[in-house]
Protein backbone atom coordinates (compact mmCIF):
# COMPACT_ATOMS: atom_id res chain seq x y z
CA UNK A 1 0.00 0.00 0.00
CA UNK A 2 1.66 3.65 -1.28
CA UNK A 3 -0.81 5.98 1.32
CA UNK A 4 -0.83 8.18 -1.45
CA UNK A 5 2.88 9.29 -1.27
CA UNK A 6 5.04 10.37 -4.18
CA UNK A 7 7.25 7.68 -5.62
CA UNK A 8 10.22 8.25 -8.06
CA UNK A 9 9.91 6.45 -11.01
CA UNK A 10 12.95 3.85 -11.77
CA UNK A 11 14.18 3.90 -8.26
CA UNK A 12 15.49 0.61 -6.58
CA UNK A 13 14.05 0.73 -3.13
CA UNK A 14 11.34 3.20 -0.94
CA UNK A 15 10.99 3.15 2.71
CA UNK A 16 7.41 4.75 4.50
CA UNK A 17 8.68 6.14 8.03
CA UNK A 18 7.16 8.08 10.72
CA UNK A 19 9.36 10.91 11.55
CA UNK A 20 10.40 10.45 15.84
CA UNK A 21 13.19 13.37 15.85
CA UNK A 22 15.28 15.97 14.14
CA UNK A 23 18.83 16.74 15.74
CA UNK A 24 21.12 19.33 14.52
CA UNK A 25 24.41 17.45 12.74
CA UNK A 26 26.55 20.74 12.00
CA UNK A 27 25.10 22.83 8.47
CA UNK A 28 21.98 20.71 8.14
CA UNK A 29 19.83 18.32 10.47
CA UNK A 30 19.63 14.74 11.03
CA UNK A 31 16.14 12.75 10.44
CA UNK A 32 15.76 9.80 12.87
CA UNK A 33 12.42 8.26 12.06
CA UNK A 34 10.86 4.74 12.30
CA UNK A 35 10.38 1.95 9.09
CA UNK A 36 6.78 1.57 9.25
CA UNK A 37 7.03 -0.46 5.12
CA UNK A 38 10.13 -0.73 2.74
CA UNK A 39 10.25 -2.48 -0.25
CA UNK A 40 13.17 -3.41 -2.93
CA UNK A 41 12.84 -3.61 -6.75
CA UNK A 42 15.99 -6.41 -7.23
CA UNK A 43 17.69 -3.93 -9.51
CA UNK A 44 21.10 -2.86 -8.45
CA UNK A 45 20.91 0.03 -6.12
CA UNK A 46 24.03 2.97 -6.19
CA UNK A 47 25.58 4.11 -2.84
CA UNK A 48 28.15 7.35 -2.36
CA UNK A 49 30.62 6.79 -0.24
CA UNK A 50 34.24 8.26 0.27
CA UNK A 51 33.79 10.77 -2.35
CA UNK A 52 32.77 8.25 -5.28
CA UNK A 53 29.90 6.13 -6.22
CA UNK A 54 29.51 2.23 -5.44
CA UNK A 55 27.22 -0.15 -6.96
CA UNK A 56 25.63 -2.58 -4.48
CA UNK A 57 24.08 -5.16 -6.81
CA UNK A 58 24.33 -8.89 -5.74
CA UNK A 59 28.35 -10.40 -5.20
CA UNK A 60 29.11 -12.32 -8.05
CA UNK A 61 29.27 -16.30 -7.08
């Protein structure tokens, strides 16, 4: 179930959370919040890390 919320098309995963806090973390501000649904398309998903991008399909094997 979506509860009406905006989706990006193409995207590889989308979590629904309730917000619980917001703490300051230096020039912009840290969302804690609770998984209430999540759900993943199998595609490979793309993380940034260290100053370059990573592609976290599934380990060859």
């Amino acid at each position: 179930m979506d509860h009406d919320l905006p989706r990006i098309d193409g995207t590889v995963a989308w979590l629904r959370c309730e917000q619980v806090e917001l703490v300051p973390g230096g020039d912009h501000t840290v969302v804690l919040a609770h998984v209430d649904e999540a759900a993943v398309t199998g595609s490979a998903s793309l993380t940034y890390h260290l100053r370059s991008f990573h592609d976290l399909g599934p380990a060859a094997g």
